[in-house]
Structure formats: C-alpha cells, structure tokens
Protein backbone atom coordinates (compact mmCIF):
# COMPACT_ATOMS: atom_id res chain seq x y z
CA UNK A 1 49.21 -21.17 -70.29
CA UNK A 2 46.47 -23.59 -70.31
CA UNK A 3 47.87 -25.66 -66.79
CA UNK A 4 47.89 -21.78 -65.26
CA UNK A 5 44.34 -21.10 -65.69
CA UNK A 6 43.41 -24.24 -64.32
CA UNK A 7 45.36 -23.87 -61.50
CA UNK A 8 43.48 -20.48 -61.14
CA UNK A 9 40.25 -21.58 -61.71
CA UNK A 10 40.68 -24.62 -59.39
CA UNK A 11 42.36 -22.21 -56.59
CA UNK A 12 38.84 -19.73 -57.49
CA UNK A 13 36.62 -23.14 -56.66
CA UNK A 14 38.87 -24.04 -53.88
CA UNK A 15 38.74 -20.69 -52.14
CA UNK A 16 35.06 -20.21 -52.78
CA UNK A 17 34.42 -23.34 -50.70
CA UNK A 18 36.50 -22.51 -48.08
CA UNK A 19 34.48 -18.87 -48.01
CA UNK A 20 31.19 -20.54 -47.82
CA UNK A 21 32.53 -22.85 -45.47
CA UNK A 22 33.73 -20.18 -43.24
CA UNK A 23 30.37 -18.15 -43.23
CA UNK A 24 28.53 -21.15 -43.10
CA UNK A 25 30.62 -22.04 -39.59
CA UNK A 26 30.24 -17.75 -38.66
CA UNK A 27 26.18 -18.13 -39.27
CA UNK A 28 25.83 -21.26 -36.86
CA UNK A 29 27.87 -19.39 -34.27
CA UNK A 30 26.00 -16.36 -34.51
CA UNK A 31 22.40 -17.92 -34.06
CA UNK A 32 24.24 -20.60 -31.01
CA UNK A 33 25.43 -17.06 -29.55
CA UNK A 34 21.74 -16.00 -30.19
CA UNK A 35 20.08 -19.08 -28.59
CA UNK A 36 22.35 -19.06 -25.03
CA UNK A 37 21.13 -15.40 -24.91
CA UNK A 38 17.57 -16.12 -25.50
CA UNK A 39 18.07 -19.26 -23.17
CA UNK A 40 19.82 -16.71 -20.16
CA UNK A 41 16.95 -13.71 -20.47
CA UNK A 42 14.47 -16.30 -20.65
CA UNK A 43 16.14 -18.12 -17.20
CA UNK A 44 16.77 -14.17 -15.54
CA UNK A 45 12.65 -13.56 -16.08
CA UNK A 46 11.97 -17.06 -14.59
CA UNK A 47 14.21 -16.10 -11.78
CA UNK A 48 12.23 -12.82 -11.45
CA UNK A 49 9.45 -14.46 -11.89
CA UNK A 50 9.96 -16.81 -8.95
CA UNK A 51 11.49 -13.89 -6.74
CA UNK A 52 8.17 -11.80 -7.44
CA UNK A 53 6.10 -14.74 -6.60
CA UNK A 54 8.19 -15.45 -3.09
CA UNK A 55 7.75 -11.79 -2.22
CA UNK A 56 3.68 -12.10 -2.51
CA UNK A 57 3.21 -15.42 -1.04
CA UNK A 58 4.50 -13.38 2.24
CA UNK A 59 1.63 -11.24 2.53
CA UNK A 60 -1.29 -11.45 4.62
CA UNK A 61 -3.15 -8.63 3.78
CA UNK A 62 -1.92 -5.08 1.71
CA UNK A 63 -2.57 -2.01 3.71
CA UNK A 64 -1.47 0.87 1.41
CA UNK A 65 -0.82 1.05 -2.26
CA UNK A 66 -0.06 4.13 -3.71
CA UNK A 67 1.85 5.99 -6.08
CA UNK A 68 3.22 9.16 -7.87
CA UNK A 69 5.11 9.92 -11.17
CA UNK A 70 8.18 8.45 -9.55
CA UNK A 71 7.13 5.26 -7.62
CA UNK A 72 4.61 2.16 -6.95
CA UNK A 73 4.58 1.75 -3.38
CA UNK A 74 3.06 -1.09 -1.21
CA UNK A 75 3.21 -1.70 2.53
CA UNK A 76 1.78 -5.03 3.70
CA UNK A 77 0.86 -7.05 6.62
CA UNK A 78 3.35 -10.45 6.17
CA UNK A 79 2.12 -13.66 7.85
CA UNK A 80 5.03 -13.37 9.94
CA UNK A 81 3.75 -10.34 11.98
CA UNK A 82 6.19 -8.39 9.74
CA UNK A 83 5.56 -4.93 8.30
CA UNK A 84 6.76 -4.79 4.82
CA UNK A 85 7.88 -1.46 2.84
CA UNK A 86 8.31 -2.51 -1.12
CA UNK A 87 8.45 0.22 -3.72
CA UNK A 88 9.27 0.23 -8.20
CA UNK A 89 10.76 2.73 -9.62
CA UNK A 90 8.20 4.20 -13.03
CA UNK A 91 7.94 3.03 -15.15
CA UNK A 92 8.28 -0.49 -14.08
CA UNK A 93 5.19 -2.64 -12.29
CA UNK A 94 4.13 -4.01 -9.19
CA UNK A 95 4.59 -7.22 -11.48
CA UNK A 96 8.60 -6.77 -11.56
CA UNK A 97 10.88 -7.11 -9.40
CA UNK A 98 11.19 -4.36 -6.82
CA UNK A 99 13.62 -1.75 -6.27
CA UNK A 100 13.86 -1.37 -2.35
CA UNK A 101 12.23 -3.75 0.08
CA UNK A 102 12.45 -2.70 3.78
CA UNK A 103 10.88 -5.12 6.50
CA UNK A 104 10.18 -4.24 10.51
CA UNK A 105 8.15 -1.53 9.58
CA UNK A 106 7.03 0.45 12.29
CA UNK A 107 3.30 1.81 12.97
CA UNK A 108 2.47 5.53 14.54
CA UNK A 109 -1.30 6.09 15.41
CA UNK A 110 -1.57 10.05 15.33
CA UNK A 111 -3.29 11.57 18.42
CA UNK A 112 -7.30 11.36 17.76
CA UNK A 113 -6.81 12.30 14.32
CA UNK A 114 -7.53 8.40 13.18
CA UNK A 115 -4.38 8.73 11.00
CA UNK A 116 -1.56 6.22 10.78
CA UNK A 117 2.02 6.62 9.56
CA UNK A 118 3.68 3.56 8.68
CA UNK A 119 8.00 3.82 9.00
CA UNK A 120 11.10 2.06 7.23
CA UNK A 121 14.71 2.47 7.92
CA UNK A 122 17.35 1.85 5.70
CA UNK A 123 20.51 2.89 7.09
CA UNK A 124 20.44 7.39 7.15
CA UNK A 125 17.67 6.93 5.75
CA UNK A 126 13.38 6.41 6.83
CA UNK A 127 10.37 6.18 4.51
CA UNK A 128 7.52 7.12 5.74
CA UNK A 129 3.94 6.58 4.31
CA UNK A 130 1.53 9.23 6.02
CA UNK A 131 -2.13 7.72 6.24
CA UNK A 132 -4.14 11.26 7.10
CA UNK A 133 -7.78 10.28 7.29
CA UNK A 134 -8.86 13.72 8.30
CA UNK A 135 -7.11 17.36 8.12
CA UNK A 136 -7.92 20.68 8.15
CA UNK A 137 -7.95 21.20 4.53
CA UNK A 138 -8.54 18.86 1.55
CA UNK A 139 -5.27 18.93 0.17
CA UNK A 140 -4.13 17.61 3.50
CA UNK A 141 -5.77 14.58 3.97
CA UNK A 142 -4.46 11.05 1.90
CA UNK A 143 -1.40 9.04 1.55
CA UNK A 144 2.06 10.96 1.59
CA UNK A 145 5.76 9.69 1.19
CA UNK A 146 8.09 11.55 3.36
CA UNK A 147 11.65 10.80 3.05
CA UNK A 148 14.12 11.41 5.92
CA UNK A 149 17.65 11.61 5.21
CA UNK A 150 19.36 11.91 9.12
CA UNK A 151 16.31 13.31 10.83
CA UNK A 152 16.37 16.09 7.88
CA UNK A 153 13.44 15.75 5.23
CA UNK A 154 15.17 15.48 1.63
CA UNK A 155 10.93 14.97 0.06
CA UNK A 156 7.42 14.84 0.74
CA UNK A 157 5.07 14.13 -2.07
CA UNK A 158 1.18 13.42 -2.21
CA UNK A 159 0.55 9.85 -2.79
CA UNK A 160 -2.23 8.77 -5.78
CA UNK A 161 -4.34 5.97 -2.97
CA UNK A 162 -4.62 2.61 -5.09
CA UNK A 163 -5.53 0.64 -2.16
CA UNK A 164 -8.60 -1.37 -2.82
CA UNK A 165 -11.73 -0.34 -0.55
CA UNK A 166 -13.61 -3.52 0.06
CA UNK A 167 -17.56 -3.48 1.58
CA UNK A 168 -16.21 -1.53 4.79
CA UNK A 169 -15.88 1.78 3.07
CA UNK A 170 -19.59 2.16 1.31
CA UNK A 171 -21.05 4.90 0.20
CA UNK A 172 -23.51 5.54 2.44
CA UNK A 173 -23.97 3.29 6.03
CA UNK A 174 -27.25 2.17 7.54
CA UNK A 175 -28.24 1.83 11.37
CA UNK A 176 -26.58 -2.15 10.79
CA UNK A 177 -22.70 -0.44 10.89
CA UNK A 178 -23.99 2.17 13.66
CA UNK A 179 -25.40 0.34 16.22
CA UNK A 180 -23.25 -1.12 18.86
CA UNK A 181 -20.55 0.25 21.26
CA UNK A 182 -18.20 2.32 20.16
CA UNK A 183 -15.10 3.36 22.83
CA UNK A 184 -11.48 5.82 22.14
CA UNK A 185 -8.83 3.18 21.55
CA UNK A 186 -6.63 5.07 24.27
CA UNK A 187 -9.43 6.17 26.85
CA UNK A 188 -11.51 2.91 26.91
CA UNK A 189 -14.00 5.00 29.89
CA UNK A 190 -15.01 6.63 27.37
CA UNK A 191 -18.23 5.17 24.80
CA UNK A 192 -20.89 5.70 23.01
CA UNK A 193 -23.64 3.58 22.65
CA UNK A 194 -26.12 3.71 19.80
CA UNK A 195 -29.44 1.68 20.03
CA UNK A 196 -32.16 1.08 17.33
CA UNK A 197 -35.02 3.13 18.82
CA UNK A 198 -32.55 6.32 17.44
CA UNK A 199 -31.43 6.73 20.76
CA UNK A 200 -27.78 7.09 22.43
CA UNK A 201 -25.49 7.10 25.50
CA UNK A 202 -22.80 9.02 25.53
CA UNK A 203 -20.31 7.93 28.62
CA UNK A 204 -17.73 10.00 29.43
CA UNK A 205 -16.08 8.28 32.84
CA UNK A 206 -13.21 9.08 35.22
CA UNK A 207 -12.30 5.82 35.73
CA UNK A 208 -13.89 5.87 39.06
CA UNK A 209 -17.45 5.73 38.26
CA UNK A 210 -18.09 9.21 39.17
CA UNK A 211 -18.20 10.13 34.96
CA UNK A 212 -20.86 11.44 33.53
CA UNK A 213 -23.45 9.96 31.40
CA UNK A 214 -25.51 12.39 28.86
CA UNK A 215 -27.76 11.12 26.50
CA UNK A 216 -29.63 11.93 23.44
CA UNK A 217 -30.72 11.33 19.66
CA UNK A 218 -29.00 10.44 17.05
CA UNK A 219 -29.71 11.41 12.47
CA UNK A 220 -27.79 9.08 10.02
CA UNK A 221 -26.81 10.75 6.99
CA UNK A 222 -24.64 9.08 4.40
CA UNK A 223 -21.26 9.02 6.08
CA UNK A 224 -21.40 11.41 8.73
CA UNK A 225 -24.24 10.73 11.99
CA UNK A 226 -25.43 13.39 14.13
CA UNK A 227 -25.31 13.02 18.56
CA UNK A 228 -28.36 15.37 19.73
CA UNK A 229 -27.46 15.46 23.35
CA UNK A 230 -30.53 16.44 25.21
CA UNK A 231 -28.56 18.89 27.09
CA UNK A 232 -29.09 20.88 23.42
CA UNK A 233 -25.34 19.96 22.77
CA UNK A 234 -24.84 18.83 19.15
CA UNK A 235 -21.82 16.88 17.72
CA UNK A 236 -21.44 15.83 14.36
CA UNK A 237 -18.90 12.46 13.19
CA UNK A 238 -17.84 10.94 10.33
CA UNK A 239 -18.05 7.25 9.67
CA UNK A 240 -14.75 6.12 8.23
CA UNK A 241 -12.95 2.71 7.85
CA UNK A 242 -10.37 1.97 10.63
CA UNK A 243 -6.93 0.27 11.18
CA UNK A 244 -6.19 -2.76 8.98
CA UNK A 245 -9.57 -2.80 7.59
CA UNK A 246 -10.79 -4.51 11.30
CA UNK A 247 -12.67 -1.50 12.64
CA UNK A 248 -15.44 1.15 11.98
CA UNK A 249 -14.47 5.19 13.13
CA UNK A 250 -16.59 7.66 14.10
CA UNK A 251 -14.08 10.65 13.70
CA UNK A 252 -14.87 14.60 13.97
CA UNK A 253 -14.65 17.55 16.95
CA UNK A 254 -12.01 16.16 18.74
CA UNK A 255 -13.32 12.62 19.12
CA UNK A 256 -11.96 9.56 17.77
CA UNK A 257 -14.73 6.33 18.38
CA UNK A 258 -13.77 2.64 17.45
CA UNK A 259 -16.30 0.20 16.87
CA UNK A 260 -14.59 -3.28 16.04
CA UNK A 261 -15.82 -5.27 13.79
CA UNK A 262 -15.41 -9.46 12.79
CA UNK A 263 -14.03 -9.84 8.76
C-alpha cells in the first residue's frame, strides 16, 4: 500500500511540473505573440507615418480646406504644377492617412463672379469643390462639395472654410492695397486706376482706342470702396482676396477688377 501512494504522490509532483511547465511555455508564447503585434502596429503607423509625410512634402501651397460632418477635405497646389484633391473620412484627421487622393485637378473661373471651382475625376465619378466668393444670398456664397456620379449629381453639401486667411484678407484695407491698376482678367481694355489724391480713371476701351475714359472720386470703407463717376454715376465694390492668394479683387455690379500683387 505504502509503494502505491508513493507512486501517486510522485506521479502528483511529476504532473504538477509538467503543468507549470506547460503554462510557463503557454505564458512566453502569449506575450512573444503580444510583442510581434505590438512590433507590426508600431511598423503599420511608421509606414503611415512616412506615407502622410510623402503626401505633404508635395505641396506648394493649400488652397482650400474645408469640411462637413462627413469629410476633411484639402486641395493643394503640388510643386509639380499638379492640382491635388485629398479628403478623410470623420472621424479620422488630416494627420492620417487619407481616404481618396485624386491628382490633375482641374480649375473653372466662373464668369465675373470671382468664384473658382476646383474638379477631380475618379472613374464615373467628379468632385467638385465650389469656391463662391459672392452670390445672391448668404447662404450661397462659401465652399461646397458637389459630387457627380455620370454627369448626374448624387450630393451637394455646404463646406465649413478652414483655409487659413493670411495678411491678404484684413479686416479693413487702407489706400496702400487700393492704389494701383486694377484690369478684368478676361477684358484686359478694361482698368481702373486709383491714385492717392482720392481720385480715379475708369477705362473702358474697344480695343481700338476709341473707348471711353470717365473719371471720378473714390470713399474707402472697410472692405467695400466707392467709384463717384463725375458723370453722377455711382458704383460700389468689394475688396476681396483673389486666386491662389496672388491677387487683390474688386468685385460687385457686374465687374470683376484684378489688381496683382508680389507675396
């Protein structure tokens, strides 16, 4: 009886050891399991990491950044000449990776209405980011994502405008942003002329020199400036930022004035 209990108790011992053993070799293979997975996410965010970085270190300038309760959205100048459409899904960043990048974007000046719409294809489908710097109501004017699925519009949201306004876009302007020549980017007979004595000429040409020439006075106000034609004709225009931050506008009754400007 006595040899059967020690074989018991030695087969106990025995198979205690082996148990320990065993859990002892299941705990190192859980926490090497644990370290290669630390060790992949930690080489997948490097690898985003480097991705994100590539994609800025292409950009010359940003031109829009917006967004709604659906997207970030950035279009940028590359230093490649490229126009670049890149857009995040919410909640993610503009610091992850993106969702959609589209390049060989496409710019549309609108009439004399100083706005610009900025267009992506992919496949059936174009984005397009509306830039409306002037409208007939409030509500109409801003940054607007229109989605076109075969020519047939599948959304069209109002766009929050994150895009940073540098020293162009002050509150009020002075006689130093005013004075100068201003002409219609598409109708370059066209100009007026503000001097510092308050005065202005206003030329509005055929091409042939037979155009006609009016002058006047001119009231700055904040953004907006006054044309007091002495004819008793009165026009007022709104001082704006132009295209790709290079230009002033003067922007209001049909006109559209562009007074270029060195960064």
């Amino acid at each position: 009886m006595r040899n059967i209990l020690s074989l018991v108790l030695l087969i106990s011992i025995f198979s205690c050891k082996n148990s320990e053993k065993e859990n002892n070799q299941n705990q190192k293979e859980t926490e090497l399991t644990q370290q290669e997975k630390n060790l992949e996410s930690k080489t997948t965010e490097l690898e985003v990491s480097e991705q994100v970085l590539a994609l800025n270190a292409e950009v010359k300038n940003n031109v829009i950044h917006c967004e709604n309760e659906k997207f970030s959205i950035k279009v940028d100048n590359l230093k490649n000449g490229d126009l670049r459409y890149t857009s995040w899904d919410k909640p993610r960043s503009t610091s992850n990776k993106p969702d959609l990048v589209l390049y060989d974007g496409k710019v549309e000046q609108q009439g004399t209405s100083g706005g610009y719409h900025y267009v992506f294809k992919s496949g059936e489908w174009k984005y397009i980011i509306e830039n409306n710097l002037i409208g007939e109501t409030k509500e109409s004017m801003g940054v607007f994502l229109k989605l076109l699925k075969d020519g047939e519009q599948k959304g069209y949201s109002k766009m929050n405008d994150l895009t940073i306004k540098k020293n162009y876009d002050l509150k009020t302007y002075t006689n130093k942003e005013l004075i100068g020549n201003w002409s219609t980017p598409h109708y370059a007979v066209r100009k007026v002329t503000f001097f510092e004595n308050g005065t202005f000429l206003f030329e509005n040409g055929d091409g042939d020199g037979d155009g006609e020439n009016l002058k006047g006075k001119f009231e700055l106000n904040d953004k907006s400036v006054s044309l007091n034609f002495d004819s008793g004709l009165k026009k007022v225009l709104k001082i704006g930022r132009g295209k790709e931050n290079t230009s002033f506008t003067l922007i209001g009754e049909g006109e559209n004035f562009v007074k270029k400007w060195k960064k």
